[in-house]
Protein backbone atom coordinates (compact mmCIF):
# COMPACT_ATOMS: atom_id res chain seq x y z
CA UNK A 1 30.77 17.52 -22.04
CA UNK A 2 28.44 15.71 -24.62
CA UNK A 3 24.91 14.75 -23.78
CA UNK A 4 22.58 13.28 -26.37
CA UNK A 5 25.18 13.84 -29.63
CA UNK A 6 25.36 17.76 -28.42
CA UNK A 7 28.41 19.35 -26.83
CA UNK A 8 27.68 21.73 -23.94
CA UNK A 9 30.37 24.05 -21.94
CA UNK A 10 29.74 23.26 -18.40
CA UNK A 11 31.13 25.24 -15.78
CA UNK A 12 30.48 24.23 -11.65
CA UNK A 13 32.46 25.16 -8.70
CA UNK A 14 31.29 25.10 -4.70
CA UNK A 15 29.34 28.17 -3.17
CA UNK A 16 29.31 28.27 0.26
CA UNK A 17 26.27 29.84 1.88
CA UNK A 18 25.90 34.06 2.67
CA UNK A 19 24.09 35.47 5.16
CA UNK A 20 22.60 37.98 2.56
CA UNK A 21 21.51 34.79 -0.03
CA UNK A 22 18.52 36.12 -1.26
CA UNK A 23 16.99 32.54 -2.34
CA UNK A 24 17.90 29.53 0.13
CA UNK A 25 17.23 26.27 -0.80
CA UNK A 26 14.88 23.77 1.04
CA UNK A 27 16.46 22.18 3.74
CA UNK A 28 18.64 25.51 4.34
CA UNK A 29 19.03 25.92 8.19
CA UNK A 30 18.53 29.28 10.13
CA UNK A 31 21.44 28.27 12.60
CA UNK A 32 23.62 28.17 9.95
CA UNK A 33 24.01 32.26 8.76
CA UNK A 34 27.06 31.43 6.65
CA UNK A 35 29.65 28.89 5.73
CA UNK A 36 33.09 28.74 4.83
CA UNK A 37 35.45 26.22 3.91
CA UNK A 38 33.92 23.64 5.90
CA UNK A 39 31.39 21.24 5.00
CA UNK A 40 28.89 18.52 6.45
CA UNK A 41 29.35 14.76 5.48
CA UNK A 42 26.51 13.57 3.12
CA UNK A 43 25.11 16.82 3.13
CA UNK A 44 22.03 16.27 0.45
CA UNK A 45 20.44 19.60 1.20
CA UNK A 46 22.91 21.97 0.71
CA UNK A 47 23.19 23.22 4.51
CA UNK A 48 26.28 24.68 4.15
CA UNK A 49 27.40 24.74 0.67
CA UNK A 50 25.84 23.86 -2.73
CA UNK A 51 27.11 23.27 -6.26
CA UNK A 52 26.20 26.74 -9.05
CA UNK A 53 26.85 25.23 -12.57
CA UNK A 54 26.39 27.19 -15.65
CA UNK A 55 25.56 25.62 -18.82
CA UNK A 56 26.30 26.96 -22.42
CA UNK A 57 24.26 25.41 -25.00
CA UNK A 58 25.82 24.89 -28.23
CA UNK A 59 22.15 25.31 -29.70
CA UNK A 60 19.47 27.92 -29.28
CA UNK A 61 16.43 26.93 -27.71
CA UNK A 62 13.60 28.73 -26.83
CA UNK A 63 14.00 30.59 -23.25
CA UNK A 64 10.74 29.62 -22.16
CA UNK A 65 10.37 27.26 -19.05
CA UNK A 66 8.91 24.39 -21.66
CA UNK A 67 9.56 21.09 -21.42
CA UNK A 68 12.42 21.13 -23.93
CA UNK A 69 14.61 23.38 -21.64
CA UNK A 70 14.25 21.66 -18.64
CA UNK A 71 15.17 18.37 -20.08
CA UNK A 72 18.14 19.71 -21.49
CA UNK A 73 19.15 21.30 -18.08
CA UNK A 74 18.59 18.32 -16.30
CA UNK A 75 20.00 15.99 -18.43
CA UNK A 76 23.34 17.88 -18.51
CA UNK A 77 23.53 18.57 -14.74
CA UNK A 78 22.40 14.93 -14.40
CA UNK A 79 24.95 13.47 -16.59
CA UNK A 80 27.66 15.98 -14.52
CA UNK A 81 26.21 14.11 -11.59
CA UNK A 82 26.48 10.69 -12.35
CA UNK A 83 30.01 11.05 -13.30
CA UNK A 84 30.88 12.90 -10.77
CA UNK A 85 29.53 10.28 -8.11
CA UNK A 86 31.46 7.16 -9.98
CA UNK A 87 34.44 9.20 -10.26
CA UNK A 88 34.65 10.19 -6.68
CA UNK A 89 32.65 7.01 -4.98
CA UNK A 90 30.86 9.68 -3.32
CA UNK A 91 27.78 7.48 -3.34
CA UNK A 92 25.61 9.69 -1.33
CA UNK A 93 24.94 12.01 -4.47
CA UNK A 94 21.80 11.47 -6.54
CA UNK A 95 20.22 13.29 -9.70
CA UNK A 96 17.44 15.74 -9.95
CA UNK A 97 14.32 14.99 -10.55
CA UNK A 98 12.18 17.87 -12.23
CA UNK A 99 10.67 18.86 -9.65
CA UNK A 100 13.67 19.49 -7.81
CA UNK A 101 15.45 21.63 -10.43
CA UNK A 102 14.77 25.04 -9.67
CA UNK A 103 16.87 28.18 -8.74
CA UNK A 104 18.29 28.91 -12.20
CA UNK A 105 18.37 31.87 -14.85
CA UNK A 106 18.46 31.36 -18.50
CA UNK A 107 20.33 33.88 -20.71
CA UNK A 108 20.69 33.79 -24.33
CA UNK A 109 24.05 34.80 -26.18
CA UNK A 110 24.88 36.51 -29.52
CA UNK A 111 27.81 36.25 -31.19
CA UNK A 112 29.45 38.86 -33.32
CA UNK A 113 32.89 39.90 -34.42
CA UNK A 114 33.37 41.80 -31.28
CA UNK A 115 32.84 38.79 -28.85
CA UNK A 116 29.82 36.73 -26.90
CA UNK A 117 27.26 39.58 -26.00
CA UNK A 118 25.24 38.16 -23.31
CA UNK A 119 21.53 39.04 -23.22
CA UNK A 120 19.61 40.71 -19.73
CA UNK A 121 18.13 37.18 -17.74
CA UNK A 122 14.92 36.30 -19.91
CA UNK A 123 13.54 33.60 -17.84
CA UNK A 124 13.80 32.43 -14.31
CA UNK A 125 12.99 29.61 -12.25
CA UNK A 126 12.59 30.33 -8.57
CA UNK A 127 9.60 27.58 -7.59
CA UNK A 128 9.91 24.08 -8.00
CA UNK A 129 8.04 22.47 -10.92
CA UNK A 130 5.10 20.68 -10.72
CA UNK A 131 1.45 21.21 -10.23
CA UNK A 132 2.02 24.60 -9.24
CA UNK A 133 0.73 26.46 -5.91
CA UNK A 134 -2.41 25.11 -4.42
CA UNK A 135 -4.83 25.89 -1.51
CA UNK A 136 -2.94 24.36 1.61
CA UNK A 137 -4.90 20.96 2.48
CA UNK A 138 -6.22 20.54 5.64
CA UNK A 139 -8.36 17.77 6.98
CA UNK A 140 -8.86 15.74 10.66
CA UNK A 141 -6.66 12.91 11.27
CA UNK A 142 -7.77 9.89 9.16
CA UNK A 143 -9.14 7.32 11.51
CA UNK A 144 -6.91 4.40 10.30
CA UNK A 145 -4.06 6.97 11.77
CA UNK A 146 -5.34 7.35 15.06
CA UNK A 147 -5.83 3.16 15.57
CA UNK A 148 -2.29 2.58 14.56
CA UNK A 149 -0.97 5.69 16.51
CA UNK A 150 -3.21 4.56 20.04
CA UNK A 151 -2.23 1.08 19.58
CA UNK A 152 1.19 0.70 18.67
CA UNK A 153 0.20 -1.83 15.84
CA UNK A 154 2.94 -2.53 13.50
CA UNK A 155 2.29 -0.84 10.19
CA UNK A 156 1.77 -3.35 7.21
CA UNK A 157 4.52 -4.08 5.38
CA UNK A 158 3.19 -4.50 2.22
CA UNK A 159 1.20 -1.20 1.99
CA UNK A 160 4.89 0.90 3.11
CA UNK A 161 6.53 -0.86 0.46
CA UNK A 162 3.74 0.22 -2.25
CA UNK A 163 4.55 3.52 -0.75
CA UNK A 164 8.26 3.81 -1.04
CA UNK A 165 7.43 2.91 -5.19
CA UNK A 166 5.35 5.63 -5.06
CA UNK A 167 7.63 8.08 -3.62
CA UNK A 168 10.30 6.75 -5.88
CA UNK A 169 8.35 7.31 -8.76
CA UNK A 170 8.11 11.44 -7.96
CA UNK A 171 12.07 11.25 -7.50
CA UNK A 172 12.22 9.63 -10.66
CA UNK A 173 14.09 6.57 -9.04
CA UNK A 174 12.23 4.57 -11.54
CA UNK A 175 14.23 0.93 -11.34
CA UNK A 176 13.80 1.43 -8.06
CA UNK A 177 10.62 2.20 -8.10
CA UNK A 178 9.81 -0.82 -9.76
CA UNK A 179 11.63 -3.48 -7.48
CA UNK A 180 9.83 -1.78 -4.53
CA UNK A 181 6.41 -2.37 -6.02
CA UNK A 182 7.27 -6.21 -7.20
CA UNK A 183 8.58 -6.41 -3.43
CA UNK A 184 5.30 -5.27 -2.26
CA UNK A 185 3.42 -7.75 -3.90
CA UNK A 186 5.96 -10.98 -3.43
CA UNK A 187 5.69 -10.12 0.40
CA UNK A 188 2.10 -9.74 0.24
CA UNK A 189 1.58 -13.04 -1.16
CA UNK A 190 4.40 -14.73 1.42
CA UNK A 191 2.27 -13.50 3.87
CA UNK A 192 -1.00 -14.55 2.83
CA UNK A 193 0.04 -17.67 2.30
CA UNK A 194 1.85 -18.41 5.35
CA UNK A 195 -1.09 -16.79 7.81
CA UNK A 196 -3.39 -19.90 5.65
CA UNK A 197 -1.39 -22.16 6.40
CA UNK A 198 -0.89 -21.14 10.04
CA UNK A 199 -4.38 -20.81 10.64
CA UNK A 200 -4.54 -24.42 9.86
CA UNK A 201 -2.35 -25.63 12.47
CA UNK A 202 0.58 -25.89 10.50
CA UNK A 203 4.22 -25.72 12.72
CA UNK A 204 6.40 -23.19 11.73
CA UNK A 205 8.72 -25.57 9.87
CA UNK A 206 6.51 -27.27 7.66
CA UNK A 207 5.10 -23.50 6.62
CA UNK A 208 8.73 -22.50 5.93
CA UNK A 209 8.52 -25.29 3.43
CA UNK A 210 6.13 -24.43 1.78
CA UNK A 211 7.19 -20.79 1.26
CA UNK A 212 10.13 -22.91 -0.64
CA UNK A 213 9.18 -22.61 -4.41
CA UNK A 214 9.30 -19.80 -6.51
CA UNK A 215 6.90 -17.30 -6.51
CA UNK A 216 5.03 -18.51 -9.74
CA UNK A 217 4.66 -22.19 -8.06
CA UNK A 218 3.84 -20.42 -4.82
CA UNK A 219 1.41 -18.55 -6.90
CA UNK A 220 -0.14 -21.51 -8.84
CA UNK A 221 -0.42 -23.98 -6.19
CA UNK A 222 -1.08 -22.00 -2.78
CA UNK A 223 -1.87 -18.48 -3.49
CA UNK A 224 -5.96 -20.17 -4.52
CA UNK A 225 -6.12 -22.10 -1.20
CA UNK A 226 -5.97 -18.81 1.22
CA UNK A 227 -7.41 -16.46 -2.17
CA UNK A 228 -10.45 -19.17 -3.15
CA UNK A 229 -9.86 -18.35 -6.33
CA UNK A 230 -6.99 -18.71 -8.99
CA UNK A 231 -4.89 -15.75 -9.90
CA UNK A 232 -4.20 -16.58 -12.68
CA UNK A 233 -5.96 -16.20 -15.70
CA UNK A 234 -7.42 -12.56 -14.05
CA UNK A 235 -6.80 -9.20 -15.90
CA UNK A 236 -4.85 -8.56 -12.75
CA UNK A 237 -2.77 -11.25 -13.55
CA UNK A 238 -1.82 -10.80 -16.58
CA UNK A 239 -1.24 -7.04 -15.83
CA UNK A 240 0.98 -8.01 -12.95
CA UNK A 241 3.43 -10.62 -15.05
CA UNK A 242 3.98 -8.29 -18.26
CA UNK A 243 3.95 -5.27 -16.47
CA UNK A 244 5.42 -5.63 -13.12
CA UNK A 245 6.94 -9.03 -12.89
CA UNK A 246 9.19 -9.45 -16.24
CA UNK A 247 10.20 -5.41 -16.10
CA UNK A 248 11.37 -6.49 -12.86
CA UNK A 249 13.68 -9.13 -13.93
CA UNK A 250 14.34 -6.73 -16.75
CA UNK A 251 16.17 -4.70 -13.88
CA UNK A 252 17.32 -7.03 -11.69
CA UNK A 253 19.19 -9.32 -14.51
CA UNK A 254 19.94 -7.06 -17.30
CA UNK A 255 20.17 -3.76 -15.74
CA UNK A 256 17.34 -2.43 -18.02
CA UNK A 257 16.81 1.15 -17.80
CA UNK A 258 12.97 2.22 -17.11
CA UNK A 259 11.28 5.20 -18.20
CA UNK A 260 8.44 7.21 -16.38
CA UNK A 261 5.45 5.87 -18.97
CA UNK A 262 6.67 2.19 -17.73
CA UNK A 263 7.10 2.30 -14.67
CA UNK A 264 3.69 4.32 -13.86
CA UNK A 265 2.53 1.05 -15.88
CA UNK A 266 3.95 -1.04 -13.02
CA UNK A 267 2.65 0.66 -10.35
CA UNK A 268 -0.91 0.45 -11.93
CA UNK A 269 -0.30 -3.04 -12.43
CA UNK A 270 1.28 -3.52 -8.63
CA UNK A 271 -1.44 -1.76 -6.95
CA UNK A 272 -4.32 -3.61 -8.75
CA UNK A 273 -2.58 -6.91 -8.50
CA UNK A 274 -2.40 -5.94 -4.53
CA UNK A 275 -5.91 -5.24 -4.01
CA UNK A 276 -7.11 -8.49 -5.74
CA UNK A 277 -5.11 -10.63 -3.41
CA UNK A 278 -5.69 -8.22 -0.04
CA UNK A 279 -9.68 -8.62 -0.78
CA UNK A 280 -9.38 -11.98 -1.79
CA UNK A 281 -7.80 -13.56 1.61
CA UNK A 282 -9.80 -11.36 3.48
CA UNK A 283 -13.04 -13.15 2.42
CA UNK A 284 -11.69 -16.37 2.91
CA UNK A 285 -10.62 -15.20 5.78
CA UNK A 286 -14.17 -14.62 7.26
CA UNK A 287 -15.98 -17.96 5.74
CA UNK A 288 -12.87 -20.16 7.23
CA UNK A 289 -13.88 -18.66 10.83
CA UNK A 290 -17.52 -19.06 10.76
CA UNK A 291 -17.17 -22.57 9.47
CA UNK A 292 -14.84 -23.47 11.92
CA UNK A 293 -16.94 -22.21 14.50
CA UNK A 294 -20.21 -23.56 13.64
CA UNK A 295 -18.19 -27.33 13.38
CA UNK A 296 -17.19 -26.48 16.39
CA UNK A 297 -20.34 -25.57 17.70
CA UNK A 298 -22.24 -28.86 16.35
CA UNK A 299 -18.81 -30.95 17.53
CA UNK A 300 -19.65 -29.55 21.57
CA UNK A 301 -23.28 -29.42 22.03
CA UNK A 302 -23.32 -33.35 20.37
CA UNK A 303 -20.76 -34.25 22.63
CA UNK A 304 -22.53 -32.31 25.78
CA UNK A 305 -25.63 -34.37 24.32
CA UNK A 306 -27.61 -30.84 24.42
CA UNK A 307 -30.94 -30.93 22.74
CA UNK A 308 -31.43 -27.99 20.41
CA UNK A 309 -34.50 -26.55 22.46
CA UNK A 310 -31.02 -26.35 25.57
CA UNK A 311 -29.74 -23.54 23.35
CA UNK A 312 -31.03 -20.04 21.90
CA UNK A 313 -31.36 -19.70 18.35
CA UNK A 314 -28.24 -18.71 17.00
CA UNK A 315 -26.21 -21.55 19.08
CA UNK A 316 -28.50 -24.23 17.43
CA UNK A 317 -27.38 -26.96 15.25
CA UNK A 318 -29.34 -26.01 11.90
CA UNK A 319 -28.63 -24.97 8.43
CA UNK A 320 -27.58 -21.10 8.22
CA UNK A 321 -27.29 -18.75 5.48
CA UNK A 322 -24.93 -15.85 6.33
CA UNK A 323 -24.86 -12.90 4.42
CA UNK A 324 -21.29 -10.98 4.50
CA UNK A 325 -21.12 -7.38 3.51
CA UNK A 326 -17.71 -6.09 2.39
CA UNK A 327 -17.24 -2.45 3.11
CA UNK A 328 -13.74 0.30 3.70
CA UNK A 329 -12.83 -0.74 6.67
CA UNK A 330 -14.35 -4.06 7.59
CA UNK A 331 -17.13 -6.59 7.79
CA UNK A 332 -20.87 -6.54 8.70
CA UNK A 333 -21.91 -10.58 8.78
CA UNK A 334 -25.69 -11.21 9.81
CA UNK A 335 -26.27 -15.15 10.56
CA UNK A 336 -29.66 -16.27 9.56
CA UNK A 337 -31.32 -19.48 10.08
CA UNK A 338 -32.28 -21.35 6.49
CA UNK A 339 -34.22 -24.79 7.56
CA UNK A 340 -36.04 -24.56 3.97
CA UNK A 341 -32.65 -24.17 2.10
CA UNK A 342 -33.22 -20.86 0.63
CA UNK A 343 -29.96 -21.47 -1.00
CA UNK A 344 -29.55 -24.49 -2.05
CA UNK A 345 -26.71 -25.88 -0.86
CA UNK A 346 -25.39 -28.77 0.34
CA UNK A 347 -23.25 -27.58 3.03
CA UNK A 348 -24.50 -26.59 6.86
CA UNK A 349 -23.56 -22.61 6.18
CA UNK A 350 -23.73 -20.61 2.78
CA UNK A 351 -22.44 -17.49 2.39
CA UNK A 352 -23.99 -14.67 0.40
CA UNK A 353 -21.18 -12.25 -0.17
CA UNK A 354 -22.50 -8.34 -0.44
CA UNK A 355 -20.16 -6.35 -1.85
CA UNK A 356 -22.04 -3.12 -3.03
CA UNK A 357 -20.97 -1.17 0.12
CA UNK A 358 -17.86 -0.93 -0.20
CA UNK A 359 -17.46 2.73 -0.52
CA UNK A 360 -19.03 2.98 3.48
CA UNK A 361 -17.13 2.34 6.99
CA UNK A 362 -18.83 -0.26 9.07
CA UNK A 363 -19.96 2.58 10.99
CA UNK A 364 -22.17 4.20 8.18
CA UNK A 365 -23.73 1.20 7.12
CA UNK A 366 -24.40 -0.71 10.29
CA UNK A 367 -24.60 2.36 12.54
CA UNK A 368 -22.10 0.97 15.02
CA UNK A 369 -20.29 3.03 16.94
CA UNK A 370 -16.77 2.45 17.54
CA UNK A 371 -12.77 4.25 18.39
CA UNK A 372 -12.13 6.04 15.28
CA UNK A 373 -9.29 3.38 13.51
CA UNK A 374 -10.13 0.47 15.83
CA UNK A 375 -9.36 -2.43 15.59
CA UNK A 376 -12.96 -3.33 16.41
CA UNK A 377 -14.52 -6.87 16.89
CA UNK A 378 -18.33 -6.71 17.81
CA UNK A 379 -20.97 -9.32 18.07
CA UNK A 380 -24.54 -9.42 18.95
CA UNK A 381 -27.31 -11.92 19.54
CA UNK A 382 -30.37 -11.27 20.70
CA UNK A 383 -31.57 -13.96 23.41
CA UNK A 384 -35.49 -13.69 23.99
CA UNK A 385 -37.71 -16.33 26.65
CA UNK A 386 -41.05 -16.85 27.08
CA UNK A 387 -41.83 -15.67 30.47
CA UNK A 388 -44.58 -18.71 31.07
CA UNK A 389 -42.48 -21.54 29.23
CA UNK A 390 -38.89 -20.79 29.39
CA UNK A 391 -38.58 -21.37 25.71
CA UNK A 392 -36.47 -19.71 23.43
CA UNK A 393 -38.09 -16.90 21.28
CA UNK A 394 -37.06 -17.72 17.38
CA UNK A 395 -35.70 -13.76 16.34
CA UNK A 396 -37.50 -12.26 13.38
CA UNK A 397 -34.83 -12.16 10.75
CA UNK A 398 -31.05 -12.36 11.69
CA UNK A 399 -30.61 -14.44 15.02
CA UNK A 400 -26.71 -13.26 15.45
CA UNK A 401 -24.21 -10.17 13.61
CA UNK A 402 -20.61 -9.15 13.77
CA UNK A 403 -19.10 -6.38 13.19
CA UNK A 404 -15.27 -7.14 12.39
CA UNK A 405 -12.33 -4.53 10.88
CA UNK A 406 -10.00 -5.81 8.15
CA UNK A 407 -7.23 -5.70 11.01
CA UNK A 408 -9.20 -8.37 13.23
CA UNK A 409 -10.13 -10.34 10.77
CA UNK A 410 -6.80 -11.10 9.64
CA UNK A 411 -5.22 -11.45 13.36
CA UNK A 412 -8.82 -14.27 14.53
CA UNK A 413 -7.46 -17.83 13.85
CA UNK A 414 -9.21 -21.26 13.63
CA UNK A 415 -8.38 -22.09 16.78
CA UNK A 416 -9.80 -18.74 17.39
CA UNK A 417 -13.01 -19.34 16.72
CA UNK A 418 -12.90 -22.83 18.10
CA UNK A 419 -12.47 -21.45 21.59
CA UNK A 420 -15.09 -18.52 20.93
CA UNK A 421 -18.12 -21.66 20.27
CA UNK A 422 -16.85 -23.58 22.93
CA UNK A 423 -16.68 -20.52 25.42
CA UNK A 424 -20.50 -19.61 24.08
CA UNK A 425 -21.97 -23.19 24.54
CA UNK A 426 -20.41 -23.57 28.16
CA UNK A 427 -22.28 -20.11 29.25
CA UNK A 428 -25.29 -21.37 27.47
CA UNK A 429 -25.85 -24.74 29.02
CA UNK A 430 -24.98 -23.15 32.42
């Protein structure tokens, strides 16, 4: 067979599995002691029978395990593969990656006028490539794993899909690889946009609609409304469109063939491109719910006609500054009142977004206790009286803070916080 301009002699023929094989592969099952003349349907992992092949190179090349002899091994038994699965339709069958190809002995061969004299084994493969053997890793349960595995919350999509790329990647699936990431990041921004939109009131229908245009329009005209910011025009951006987005097309219209330097180049871009638009609607996110319930709040007590000496502190009608610190798993927001306009703004809240503790839980930072991997929504406002007047004590510094996780934050809607003010106001004036 040729490969790459060279002509190999390629030899292959079924081995079924021996009680006394001295090297099993992975996957190899104890029940099974031997094997003949039968076989397993889609049988990937060799459980009863495998394929030997032996390869004679019409070149010499070095017998060391380099890089040069495994790409010549794997290209040939790839090649052999490939055909092989066409010819038969036996569409189950997929190539080797390099770290899969392992189990083999190299031999060199001299000719002379007597014949082929072939030399003793000179190297041998019996680990799979790689990084080689490490320490085995152990570590507690992260504590994202234990929320999802108590609560039976649905794993996000978008964040399995980045996965599968990555996985893809080690197999060296790289087209696939790429349309997993792109994937990833189309449904990421489907989503964002349609929770917006929901959160707004929107029926079902009329969100439908506007999930409708392509994904550039959807990314030019929607993607800033529930991001507060434009995409476009950001490094991410721009990494995302020539590295992800046209390779993409590149696949999925011309069949282009990706290599491992581009499609690493992808995922880069992919999981950048993700984390822009994850943080981005997650801080959005938090400012649409306080302003919705602080309109709320000023909407009820006007209509109750309460007077703002009725309410404590941080139920008052008056100008707020709220300071919103971004860390792993969540949000610390401390409401503060601001009658002198330490801000200057012109609206009744402004937000002052922290984002220099990111690399802390909402645990560490706000020493909050909580499940490991909740999905944890806490709130607290202190509520002081005079004992002689009944009159509310003003709190020295904050007068209300939440502690909400990234999963809460993203589940609370408008109508959400709507119903928490009006639920707060009618215990109040009670």
């Amino acid at each position: 067979m040729r490969v790459r301009g060279k002509d190999f002699e390629v030899g292959f023929k079924r081995t079924y599995r021996q009680r006394d094989d001295e090297i099993p592969n992975p996957g190899w099952s104890p029940g099974i002691s031997e094997a003949s003349n039968v076989e397993i349907p889609y049988d990937t992992q060799g459980l009863v029978a495998y394929t030997a092949v032996e390869i004679v190179f019409p070149m010499y090349v070095e017998p060391d395990l380099d890089d040069e002899l495994q790409g010549w091994i794997q290209a040939v038994i790839n090649r052999l593969i490939e055909v092989y699965r066409f010819a038969t339709e036996e569409f189950h069958v997929k190539g080797l990656s390099l770290r899969e190809l392992w189990e083999y002995e190299v031999q060199t061969m001299d000719h002379t006028d007597e014949g082929i004299d072939p030399s003793e084994i000179v190297a041998q493969r019996v680990a799979p490539l790689g990084e080689g053997v490490r320490l085995a890793r152990t570590a507690p349960m992260p504590d994202a794993a234990k929320g999802y595995l108590s609560e039976e919350r649905d794993l996000p999509l978008t964040q399995t899909l980045y996965l599968n790329a990555r996985r893809e990647m080690l197999q060296e699936n790289y087209r696939i690889a790429v349309l997993e990431a792109e994937t990833a990041f189309e449904v990421l921004v489907s989503q964002s946009i349609a929770r917006y939109y929901r959160n707004k009131g929107l029926p079902d229908a009329e969100v439908e609609n506007k999930l409708k245009p392509s994904l550039k329009n959807l990314i030019k005209d929607h993607l800033p409304k529930c991001c507060g910011s434009k995409f476009e025009g950001t490094p991410q951006h721009a990494a995302w469109e020539s590295d992800l987005y046209e390779v993409r097309n590149a696949v999925v219209h011309r069949g282009a063939a990706v290599d491992a330097t581009k499609a690493q180049e992808t995922l880069d871009a992919a999981q950048d491109a993700l984390r822009w638009v994850e943080v981005m609607v997650l801080r959005v996110a938090v400012t649409d719910y306080y302003k919705a319930y602080y309109a709320e709040l000023r909407r009820e007590a006007s209509k109750a006609g309460l007077k703002p000496t009725d309410l404590p502190h941080f139920l008052r009608r008056h100008k707020r500054w709220i300071e919103v610190v971004e860390c792993q798993d969540g949000y610390v927001i401390s409401h503060h009142a601001d009658p002198d306009n330490v801000e200057g703004t012109s609206t009744p809240e402004a937000f002052v977004l922290v984002t220099g503790r990111r690399h802390m839980t909402v645990s560490e930072f706000a020493q909050i206790d909580y499940a490991p991997g909740a999905a944890f929504l806490l709130y607290f406002a202190p509520v002081v009286q005079d004992e002689k007047t009944g009159e509310f004590v003003e709190p020295d510094g904050w007068e209300r803070k939440d502690a909400v996780s990234n999963v809460r934050i993203l589940q609370r809607t408008m109508e959400d916080a709507r119903e928490e003010a009006r639920k707060l106001l009618s215990a109040a004036a009670s």
